[in-house]
C-alpha atoms as a PDB file:
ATOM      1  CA  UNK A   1      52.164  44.075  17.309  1.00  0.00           C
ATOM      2  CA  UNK A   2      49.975  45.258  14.479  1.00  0.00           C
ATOM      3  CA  UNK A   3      50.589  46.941  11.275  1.00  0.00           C
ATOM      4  CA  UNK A   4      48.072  49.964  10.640  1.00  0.00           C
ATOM      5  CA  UNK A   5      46.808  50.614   7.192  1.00  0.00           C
ATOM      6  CA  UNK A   6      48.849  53.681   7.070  1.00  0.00           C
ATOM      7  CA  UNK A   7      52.719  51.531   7.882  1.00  0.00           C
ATOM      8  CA  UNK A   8      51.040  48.732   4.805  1.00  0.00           C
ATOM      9  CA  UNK A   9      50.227  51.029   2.131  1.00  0.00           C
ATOM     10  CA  UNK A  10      53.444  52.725   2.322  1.00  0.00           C
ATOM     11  CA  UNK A  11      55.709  49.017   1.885  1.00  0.00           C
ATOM     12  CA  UNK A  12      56.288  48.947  -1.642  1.00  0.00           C
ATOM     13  CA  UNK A  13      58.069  45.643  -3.366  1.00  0.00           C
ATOM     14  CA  UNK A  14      61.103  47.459  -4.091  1.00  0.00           C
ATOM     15  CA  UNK A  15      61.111  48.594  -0.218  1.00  0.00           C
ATOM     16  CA  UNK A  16      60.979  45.295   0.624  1.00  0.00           C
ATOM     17  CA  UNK A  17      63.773  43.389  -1.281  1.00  0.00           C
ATOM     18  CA  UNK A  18      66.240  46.280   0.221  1.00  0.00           C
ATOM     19  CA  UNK A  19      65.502  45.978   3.625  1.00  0.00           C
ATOM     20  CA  UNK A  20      67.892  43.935   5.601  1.00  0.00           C
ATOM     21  CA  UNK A  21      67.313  40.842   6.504  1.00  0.00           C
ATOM     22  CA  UNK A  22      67.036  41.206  10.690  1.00  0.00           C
ATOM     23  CA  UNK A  23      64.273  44.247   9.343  1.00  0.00           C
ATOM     24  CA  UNK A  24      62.746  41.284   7.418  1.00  0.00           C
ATOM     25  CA  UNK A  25      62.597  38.943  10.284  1.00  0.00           C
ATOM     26  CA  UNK A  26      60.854  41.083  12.414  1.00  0.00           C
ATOM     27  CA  UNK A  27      58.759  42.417   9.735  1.00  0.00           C
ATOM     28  CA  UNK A  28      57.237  38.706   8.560  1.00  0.00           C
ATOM     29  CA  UNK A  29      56.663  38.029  12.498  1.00  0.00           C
ATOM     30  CA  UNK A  30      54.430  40.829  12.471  1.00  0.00           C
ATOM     31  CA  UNK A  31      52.674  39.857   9.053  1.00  0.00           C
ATOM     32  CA  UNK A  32      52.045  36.618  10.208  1.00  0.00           C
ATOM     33  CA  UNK A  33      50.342  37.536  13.652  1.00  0.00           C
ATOM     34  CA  UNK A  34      48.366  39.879  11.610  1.00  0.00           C
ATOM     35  CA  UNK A  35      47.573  37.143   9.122  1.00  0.00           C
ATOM     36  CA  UNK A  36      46.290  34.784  12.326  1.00  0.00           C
ATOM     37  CA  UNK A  37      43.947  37.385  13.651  1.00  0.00           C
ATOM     38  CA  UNK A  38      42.427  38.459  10.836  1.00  0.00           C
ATOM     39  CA  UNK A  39      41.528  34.875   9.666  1.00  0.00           C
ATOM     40  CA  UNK A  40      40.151  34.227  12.747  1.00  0.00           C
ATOM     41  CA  UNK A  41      38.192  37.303  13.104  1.00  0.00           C
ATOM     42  CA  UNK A  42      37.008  36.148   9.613  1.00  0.00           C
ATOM     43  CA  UNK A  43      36.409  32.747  10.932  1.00  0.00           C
ATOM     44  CA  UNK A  44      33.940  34.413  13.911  1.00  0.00           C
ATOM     45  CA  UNK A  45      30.381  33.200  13.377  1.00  0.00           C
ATOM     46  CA  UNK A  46      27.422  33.712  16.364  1.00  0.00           C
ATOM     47  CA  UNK A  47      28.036  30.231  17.211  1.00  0.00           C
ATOM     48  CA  UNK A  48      31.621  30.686  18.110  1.00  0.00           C
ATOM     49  CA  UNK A  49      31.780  34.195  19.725  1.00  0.00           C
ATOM     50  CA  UNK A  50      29.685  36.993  21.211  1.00  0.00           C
ATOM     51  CA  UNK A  51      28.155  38.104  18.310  1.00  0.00           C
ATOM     52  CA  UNK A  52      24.163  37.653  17.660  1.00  0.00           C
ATOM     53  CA  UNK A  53      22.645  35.813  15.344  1.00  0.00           C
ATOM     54  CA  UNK A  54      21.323  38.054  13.509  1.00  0.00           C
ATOM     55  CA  UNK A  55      24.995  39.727  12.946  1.00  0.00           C
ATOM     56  CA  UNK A  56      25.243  36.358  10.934  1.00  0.00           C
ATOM     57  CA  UNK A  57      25.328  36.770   6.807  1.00  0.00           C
ATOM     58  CA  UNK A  58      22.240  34.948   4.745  1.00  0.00           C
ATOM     59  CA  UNK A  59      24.585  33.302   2.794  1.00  0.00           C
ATOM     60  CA  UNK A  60      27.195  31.982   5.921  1.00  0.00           C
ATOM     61  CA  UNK A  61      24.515  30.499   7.687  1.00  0.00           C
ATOM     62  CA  UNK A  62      23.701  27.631   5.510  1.00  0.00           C
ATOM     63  CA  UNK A  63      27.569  27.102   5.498  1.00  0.00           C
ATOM     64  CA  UNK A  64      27.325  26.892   9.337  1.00  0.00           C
ATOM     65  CA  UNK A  65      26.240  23.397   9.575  1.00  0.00           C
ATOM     66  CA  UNK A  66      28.778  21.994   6.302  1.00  0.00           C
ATOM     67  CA  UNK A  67      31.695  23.766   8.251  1.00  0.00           C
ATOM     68  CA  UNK A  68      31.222  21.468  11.525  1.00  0.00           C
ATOM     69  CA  UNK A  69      30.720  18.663   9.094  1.00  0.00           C
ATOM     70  CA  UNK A  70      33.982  19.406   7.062  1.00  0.00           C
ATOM     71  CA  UNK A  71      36.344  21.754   9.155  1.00  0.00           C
ATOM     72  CA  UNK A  72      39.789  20.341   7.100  1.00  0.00           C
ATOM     73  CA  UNK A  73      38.139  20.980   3.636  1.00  0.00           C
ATOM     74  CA  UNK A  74      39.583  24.455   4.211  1.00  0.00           C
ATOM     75  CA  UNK A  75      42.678  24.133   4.898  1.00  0.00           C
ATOM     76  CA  UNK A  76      43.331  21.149   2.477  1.00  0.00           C
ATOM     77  CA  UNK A  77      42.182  23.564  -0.158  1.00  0.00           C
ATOM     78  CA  UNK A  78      45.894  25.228  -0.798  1.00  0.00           C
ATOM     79  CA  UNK A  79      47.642  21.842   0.530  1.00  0.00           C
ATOM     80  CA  UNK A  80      49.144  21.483  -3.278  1.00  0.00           C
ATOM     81  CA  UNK A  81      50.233  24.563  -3.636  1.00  0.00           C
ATOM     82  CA  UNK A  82      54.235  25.401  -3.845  1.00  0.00           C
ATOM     83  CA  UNK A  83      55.383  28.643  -3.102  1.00  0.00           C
ATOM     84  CA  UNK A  84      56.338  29.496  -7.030  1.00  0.00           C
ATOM     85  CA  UNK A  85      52.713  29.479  -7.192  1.00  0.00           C
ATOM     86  CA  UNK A  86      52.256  31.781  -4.752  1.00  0.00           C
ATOM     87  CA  UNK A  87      54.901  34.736  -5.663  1.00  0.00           C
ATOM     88  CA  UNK A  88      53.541  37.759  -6.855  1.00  0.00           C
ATOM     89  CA  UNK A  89      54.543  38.688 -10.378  1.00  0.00           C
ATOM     90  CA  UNK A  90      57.799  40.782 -10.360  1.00  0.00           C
ATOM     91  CA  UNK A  91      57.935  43.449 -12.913  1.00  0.00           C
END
């Protein structure tokens, strides 16, 4: 249920606000599985998957320890956020 990089970079804005609304549905459904699994393939660390540690970045692995120390600080980071805030800028 995955969008290749060839079906993304051909959805322009102006696509997007004429396709109907059933189209639209669907379409979000499939952005926001996407969304999921790449945020948790970004989330993928040696300690929580198959992956060595040496596969692990310099810089993530002092982060390793603060993350099981503060796993809501990331998700409380966009808790104030409305959605006017998040629109992209039209025209």
């Amino acid at each position: 249920m995955r969008l290749n990089d060839h079906d993304l970079l051909q959805l322009t804005e102006e696509e997007l606000l004429e396709l109907p609304e059933e189209v639209l549905r669907r379409l979000s459904v499939k952005l926001l599985y996407d969304l999921k699994d790449a945020r948790e393939r970004l989330r993928q660390t040696s300690r929580n998957s198959s992956r060595p540690p040496s596969s692990d970045l310099p810089w993530d692995k002092a982060g390793i320890n603060n993350e099981d120390q503060h796993p809501q600080q990331r998700q409380d980071e966009f808790a104030g956020v409305d959605d006017h805030t998040l629109d992209t800028k039209k025209h």
